[in-house]
PDB file of N, CA and C in Angstrom:
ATOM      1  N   UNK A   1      -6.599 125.648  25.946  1.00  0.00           N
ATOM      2  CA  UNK A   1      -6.297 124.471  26.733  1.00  0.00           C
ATOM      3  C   UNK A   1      -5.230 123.614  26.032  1.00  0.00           C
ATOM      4  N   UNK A   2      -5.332 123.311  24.759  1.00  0.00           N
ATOM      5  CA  UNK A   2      -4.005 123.129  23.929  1.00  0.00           C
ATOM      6  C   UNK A   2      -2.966 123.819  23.811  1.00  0.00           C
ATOM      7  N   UNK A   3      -2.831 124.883  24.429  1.00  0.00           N
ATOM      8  CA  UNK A   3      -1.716 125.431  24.108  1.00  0.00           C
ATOM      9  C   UNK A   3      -1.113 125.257  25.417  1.00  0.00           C
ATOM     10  N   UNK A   4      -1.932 124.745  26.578  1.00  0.00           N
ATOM     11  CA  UNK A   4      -1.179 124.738  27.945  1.00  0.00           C
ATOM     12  C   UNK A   4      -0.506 123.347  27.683  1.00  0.00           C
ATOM     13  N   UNK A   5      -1.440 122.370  27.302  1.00  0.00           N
ATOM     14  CA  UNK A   5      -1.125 120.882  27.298  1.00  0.00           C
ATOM     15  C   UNK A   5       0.347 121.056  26.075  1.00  0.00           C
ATOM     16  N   UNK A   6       0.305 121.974  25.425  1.00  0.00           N
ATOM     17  CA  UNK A   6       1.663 121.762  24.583  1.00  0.00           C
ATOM     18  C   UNK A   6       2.416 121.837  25.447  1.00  0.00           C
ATOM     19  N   UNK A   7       3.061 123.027  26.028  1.00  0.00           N
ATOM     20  CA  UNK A   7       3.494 123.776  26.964  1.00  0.00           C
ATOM     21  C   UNK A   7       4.318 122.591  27.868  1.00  0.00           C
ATOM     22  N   UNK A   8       3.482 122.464  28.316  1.00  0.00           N
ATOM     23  CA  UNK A   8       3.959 121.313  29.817  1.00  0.00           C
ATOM     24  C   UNK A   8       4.084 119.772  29.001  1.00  0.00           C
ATOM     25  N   UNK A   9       3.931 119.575  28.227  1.00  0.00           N
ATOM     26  CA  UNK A   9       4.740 118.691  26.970  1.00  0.00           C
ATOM     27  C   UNK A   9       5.870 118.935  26.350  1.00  0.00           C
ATOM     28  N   UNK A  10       5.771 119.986  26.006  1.00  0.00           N
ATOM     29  CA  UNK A  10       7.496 120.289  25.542  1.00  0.00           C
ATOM     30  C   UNK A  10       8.469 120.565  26.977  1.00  0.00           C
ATOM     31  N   UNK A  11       7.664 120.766  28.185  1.00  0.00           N
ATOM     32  CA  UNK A  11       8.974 121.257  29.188  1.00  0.00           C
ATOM     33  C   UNK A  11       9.250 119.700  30.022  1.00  0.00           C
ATOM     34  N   UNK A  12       8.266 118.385  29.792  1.00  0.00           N
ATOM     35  CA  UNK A  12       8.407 117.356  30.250  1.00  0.00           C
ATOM     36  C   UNK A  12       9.503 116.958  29.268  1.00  0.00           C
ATOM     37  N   UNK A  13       9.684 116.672  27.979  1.00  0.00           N
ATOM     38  CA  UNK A  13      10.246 116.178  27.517  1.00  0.00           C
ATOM     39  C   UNK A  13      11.893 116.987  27.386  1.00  0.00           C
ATOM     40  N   UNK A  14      12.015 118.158  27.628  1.00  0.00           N
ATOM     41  CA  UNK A  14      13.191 118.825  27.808  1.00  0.00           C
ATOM     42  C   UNK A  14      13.949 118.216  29.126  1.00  0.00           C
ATOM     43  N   UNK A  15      13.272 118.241  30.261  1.00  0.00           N
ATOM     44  CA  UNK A  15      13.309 117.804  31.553  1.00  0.00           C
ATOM     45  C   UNK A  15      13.955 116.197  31.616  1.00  0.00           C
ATOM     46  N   UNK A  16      13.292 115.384  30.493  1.00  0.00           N
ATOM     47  CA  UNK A  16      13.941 114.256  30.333  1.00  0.00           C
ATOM     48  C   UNK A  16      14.927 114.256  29.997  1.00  0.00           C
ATOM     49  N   UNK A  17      15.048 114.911  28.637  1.00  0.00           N
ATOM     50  CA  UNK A  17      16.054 115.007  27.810  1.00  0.00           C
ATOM     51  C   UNK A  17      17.575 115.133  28.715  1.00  0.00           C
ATOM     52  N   UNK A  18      16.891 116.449  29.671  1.00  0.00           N
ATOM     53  CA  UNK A  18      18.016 116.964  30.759  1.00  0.00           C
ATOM     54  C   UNK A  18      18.771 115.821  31.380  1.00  0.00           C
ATOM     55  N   UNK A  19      17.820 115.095  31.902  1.00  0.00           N
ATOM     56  CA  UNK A  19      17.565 113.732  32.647  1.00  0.00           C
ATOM     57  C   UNK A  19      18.810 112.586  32.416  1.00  0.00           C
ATOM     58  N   UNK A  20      17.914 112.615  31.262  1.00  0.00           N
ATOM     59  CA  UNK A  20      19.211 111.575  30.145  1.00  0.00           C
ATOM     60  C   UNK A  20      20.431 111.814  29.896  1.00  0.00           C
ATOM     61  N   UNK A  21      20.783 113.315  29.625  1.00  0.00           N
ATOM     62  CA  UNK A  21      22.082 113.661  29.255  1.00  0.00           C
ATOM     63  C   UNK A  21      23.049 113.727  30.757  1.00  0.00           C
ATOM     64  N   UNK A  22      22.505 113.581  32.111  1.00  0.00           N
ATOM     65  CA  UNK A  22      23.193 113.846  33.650  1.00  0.00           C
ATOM     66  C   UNK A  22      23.549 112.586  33.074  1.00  0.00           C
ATOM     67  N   UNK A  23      24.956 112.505  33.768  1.00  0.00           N
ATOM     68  CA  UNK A  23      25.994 111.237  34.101  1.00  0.00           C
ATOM     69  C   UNK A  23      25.308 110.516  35.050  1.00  0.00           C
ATOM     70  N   UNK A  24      25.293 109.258  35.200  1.00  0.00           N
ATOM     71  CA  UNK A  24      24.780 108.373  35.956  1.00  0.00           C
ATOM     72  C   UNK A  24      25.022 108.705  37.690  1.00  0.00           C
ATOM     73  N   UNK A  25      26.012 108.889  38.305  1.00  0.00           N
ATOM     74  CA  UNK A  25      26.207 109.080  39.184  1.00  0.00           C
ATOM     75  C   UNK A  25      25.659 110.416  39.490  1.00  0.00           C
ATOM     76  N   UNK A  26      25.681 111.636  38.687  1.00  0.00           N
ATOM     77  CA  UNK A  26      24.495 112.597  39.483  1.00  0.00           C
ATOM     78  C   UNK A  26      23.741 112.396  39.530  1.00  0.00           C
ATOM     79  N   UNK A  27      22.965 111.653  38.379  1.00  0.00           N
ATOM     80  CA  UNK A  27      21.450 111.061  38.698  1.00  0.00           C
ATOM     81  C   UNK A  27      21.371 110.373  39.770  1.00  0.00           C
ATOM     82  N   UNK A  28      21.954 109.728  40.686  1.00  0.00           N
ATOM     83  CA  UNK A  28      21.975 108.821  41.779  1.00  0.00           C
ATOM     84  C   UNK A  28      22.135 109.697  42.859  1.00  0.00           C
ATOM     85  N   UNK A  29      22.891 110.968  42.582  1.00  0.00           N
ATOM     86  CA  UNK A  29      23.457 111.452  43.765  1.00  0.00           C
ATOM     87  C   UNK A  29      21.857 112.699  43.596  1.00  0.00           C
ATOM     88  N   UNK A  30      21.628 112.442  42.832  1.00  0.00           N
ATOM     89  CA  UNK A  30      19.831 113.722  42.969  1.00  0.00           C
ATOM     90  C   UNK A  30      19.072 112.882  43.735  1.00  0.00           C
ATOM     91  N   UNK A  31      18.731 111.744  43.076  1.00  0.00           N
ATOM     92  CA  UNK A  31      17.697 110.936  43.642  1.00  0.00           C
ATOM     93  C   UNK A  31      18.202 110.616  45.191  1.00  0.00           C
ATOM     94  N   UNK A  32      19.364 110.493  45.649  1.00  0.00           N
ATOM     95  CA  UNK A  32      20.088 110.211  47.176  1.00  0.00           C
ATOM     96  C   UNK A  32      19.283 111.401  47.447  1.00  0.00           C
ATOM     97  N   UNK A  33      19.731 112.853  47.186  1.00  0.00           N
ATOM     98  CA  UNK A  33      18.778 113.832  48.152  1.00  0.00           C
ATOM     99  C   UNK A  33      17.442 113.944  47.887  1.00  0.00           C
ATOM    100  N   UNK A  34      16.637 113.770  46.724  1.00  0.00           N
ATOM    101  CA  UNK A  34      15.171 113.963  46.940  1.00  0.00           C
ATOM    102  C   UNK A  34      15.147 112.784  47.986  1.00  0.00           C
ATOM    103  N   UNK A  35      15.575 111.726  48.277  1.00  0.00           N
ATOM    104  CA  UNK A  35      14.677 110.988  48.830  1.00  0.00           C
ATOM    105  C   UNK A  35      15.353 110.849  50.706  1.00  0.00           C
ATOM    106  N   UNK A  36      16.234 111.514  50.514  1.00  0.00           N
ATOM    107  CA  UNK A  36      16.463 112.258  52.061  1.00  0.00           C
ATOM    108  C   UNK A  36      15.828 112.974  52.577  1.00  0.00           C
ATOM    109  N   UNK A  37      15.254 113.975  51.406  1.00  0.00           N
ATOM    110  CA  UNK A  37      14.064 115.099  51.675  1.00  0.00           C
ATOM    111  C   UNK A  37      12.578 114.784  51.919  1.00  0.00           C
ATOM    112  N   UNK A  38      12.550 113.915  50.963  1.00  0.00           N
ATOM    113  CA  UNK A  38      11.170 112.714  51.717  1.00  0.00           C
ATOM    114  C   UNK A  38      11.106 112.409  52.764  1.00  0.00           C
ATOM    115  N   UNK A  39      12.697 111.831  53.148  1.00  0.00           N
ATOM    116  CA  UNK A  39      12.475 110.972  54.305  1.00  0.00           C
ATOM    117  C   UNK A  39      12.453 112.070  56.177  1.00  0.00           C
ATOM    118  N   UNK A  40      12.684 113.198  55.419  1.00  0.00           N
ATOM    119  CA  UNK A  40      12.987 114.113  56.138  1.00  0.00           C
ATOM    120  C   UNK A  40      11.592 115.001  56.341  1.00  0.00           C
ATOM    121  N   UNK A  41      11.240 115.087  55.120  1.00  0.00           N
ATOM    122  CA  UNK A  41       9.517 115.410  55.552  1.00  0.00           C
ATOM    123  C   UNK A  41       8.645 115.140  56.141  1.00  0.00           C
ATOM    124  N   UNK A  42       9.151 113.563  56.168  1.00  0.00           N
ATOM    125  CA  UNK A  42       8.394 112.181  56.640  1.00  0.00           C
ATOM    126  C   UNK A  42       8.330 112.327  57.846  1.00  0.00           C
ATOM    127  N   UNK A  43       9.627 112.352  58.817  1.00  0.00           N
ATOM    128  CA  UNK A  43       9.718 112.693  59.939  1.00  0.00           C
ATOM    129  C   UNK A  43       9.511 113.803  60.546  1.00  0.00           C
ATOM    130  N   UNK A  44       9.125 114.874  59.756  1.00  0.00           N
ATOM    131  CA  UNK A  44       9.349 116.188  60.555  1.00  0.00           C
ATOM    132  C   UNK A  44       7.037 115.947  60.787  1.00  0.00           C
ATOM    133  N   UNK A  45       6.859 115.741  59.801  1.00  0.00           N
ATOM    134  CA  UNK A  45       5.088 115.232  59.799  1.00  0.00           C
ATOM    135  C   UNK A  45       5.118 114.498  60.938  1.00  0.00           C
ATOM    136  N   UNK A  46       5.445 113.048  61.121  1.00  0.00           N
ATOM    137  CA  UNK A  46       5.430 112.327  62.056  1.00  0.00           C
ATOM    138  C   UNK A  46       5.374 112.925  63.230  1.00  0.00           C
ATOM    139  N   UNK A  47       6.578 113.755  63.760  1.00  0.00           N
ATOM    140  CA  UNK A  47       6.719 113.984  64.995  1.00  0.00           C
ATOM    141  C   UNK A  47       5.531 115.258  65.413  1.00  0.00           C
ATOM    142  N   UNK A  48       5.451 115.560  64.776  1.00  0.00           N
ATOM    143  CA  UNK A  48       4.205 116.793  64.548  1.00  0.00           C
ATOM    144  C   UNK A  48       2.990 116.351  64.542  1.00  0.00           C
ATOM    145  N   UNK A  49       2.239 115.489  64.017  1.00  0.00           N
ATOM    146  CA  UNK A  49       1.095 114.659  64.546  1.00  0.00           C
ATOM    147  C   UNK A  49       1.411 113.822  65.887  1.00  0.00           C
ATOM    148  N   UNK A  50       2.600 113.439  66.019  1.00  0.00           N
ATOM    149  CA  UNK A  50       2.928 112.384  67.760  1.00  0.00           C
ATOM    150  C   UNK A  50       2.361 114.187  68.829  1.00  0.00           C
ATOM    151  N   UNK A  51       3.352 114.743  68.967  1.00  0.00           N
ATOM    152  CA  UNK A  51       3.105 116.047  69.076  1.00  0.00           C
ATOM    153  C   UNK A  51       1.582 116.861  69.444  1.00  0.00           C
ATOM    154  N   UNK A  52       1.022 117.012  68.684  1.00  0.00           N
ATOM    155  CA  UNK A  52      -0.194 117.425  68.577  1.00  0.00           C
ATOM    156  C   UNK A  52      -1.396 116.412  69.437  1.00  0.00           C
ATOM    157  N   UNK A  53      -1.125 115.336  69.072  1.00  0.00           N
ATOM    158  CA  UNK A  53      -2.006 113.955  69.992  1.00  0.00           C
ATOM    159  C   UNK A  53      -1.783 114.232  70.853  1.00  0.00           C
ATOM    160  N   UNK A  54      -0.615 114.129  71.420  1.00  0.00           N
ATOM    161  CA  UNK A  54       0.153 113.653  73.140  1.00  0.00           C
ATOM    162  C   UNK A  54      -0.167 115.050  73.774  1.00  0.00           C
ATOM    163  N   UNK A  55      -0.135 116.109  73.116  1.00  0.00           N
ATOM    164  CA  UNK A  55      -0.610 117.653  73.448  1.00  0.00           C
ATOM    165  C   UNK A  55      -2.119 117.638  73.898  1.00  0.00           C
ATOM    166  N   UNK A  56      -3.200 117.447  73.013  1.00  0.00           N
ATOM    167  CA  UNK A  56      -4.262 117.388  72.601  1.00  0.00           C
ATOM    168  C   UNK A  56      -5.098 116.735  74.026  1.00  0.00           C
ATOM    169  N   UNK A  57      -5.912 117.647  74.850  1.00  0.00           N
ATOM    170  CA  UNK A  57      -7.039 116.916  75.649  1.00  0.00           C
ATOM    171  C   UNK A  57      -8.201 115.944  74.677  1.00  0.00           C
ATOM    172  N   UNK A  58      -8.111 114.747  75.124  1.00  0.00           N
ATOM    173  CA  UNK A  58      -9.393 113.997  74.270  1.00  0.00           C
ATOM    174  C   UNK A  58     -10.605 114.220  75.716  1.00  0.00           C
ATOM    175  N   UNK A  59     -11.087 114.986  75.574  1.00  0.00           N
ATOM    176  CA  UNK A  59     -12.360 115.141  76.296  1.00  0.00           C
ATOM    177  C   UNK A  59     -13.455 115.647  75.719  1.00  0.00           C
ATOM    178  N   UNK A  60     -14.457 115.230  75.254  1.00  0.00           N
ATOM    179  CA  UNK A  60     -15.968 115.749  74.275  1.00  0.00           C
ATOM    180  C   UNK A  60     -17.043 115.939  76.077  1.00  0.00           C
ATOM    181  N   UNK A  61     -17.354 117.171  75.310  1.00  0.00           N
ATOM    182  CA  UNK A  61     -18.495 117.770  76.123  1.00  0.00           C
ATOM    183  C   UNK A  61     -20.074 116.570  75.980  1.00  0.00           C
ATOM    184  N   UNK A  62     -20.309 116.227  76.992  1.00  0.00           N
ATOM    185  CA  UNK A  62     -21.657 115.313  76.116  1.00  0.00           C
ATOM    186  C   UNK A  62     -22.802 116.139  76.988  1.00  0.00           C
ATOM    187  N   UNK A  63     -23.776 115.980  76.322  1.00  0.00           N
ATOM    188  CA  UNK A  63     -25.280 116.865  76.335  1.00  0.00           C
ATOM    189  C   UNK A  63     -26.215 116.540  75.703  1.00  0.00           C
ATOM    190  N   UNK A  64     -27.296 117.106  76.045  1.00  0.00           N
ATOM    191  CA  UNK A  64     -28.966 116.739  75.993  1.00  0.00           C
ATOM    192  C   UNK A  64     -28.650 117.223  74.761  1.00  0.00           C
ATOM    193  N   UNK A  65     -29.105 116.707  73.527  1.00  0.00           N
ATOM    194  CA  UNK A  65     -29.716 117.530  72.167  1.00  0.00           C
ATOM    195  C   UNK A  65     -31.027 118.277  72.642  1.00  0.00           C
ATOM    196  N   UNK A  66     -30.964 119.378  72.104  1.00  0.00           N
ATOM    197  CA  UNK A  66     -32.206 119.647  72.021  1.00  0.00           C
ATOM    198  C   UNK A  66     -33.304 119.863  70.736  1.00  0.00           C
ATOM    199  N   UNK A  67     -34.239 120.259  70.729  1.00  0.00           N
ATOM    200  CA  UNK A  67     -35.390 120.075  69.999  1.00  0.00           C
ATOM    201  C   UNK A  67     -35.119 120.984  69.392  1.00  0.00           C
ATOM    202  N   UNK A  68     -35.012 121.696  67.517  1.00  0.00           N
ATOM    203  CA  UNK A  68     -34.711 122.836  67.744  1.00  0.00           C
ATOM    204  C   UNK A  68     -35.950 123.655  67.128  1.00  0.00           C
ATOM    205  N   UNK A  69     -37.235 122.161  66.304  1.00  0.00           N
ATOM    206  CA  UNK A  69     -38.661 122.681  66.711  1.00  0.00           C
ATOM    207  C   UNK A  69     -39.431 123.510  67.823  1.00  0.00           C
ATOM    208  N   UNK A  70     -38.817 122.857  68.693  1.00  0.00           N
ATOM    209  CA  UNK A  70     -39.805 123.157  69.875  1.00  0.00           C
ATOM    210  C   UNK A  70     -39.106 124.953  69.970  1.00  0.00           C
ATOM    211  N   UNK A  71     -38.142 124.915  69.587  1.00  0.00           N
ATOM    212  CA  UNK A  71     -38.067 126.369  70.595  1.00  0.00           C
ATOM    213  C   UNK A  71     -38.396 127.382  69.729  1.00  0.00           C
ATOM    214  N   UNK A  72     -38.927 127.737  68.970  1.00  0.00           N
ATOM    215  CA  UNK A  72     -39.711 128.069  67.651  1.00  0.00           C
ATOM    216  C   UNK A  72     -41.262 128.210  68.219  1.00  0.00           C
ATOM    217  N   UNK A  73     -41.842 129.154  67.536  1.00  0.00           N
ATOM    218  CA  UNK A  73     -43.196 129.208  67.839  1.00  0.00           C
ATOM    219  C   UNK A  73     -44.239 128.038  66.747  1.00  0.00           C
ATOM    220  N   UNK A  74     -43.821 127.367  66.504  1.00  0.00           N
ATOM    221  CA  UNK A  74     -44.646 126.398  65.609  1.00  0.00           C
ATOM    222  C   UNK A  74     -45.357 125.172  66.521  1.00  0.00           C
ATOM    223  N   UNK A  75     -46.178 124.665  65.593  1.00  0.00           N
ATOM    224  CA  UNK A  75     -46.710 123.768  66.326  1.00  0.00           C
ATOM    225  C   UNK A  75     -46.191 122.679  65.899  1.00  0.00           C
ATOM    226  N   UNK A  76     -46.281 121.527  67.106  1.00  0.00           N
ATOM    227  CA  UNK A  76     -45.620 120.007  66.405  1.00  0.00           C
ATOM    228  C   UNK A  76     -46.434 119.401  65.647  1.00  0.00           C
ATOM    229  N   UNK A  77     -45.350 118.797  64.956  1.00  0.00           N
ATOM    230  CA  UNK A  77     -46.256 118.248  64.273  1.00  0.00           C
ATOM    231  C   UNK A  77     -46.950 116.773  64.950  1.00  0.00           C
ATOM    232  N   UNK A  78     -47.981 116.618  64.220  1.00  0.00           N
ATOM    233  CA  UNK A  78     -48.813 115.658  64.930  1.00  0.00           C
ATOM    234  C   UNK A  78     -48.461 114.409  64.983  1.00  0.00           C
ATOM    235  N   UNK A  79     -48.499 113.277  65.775  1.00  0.00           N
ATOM    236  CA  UNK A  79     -47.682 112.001  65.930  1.00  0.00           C
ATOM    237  C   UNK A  79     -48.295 111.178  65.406  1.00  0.00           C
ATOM    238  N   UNK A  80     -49.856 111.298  65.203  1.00  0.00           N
ATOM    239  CA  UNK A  80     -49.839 110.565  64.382  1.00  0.00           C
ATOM    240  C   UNK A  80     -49.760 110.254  62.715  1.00  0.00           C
ATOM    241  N   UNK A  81     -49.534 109.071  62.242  1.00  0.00           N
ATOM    242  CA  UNK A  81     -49.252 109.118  60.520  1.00  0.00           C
ATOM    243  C   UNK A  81     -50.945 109.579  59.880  1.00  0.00           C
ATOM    244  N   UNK A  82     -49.968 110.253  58.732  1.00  0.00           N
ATOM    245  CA  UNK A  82     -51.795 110.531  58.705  1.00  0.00           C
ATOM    246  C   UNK A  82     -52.291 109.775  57.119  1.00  0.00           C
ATOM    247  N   UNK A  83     -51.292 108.734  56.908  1.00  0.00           N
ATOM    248  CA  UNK A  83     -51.933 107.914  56.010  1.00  0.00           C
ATOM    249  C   UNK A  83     -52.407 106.805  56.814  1.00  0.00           C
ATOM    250  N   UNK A  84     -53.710 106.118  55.773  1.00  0.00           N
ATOM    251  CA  UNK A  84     -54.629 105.281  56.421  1.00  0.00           C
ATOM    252  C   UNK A  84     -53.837 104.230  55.924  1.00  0.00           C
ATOM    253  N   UNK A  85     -53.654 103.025  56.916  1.00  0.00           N
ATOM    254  CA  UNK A  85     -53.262 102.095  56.937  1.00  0.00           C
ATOM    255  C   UNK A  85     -53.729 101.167  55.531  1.00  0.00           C
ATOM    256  N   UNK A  86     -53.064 100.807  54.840  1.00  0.00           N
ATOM    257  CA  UNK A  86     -53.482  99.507  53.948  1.00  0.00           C
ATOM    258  C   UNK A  86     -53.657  98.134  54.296  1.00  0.00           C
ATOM    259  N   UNK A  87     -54.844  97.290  54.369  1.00  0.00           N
ATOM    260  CA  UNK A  87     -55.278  96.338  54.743  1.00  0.00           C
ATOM    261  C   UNK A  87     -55.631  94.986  53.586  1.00  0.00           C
ATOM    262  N   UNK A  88     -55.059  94.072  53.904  1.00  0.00           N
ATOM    263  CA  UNK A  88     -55.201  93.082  53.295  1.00  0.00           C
ATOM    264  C   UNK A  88     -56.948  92.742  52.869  1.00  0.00           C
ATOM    265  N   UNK A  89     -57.274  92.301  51.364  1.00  0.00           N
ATOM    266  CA  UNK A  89     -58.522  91.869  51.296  1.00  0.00           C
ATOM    267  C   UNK A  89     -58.445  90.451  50.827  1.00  0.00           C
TER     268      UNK A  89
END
């Protein structure tokens, strides 16, 4: 497990390093497209849930629950509690 946590420690800090050494303006011009690509994800999700709703019948079936004791050969159980009441003395 230490040797993973090295691992992805030395490739974070290379990654910076990388980071640091880009000229300012590519760094601006990366971050311009990741966050086109966001914004582009953003919308392609959006319209795809609008989509799916506006598609989508909202109609639920409604119905009797049934018992699923009863349809079983057992017997019910009995209604009444079968502890004796506690009474004030």
């Amino acid at each position: 497990m230490k040797n993973l946590r090295t691992k992805i420690d030395q490739w974070l800090e290379k990654l910076d390093k990388d980071w640091e050494g880009m000229p300012v303006k590519r760094q601006h011009l990366v971050i311009r497209y990741f966050f086109a690509a966001y914004v582009l994800l953003t919308g392609v999700v959006i319209f795809n849930v609008c989509r799916d709703t506006a598609a989508a019948r909202n109609s639920m079936a409604v119905d009797h629950i049934e018992n699923p004791a009863r349809s079983g050969k057992q017997r019910p159980a009995p209604l009444q509690d079968s502890l004796k009441p506690i009474l004030k003395q």
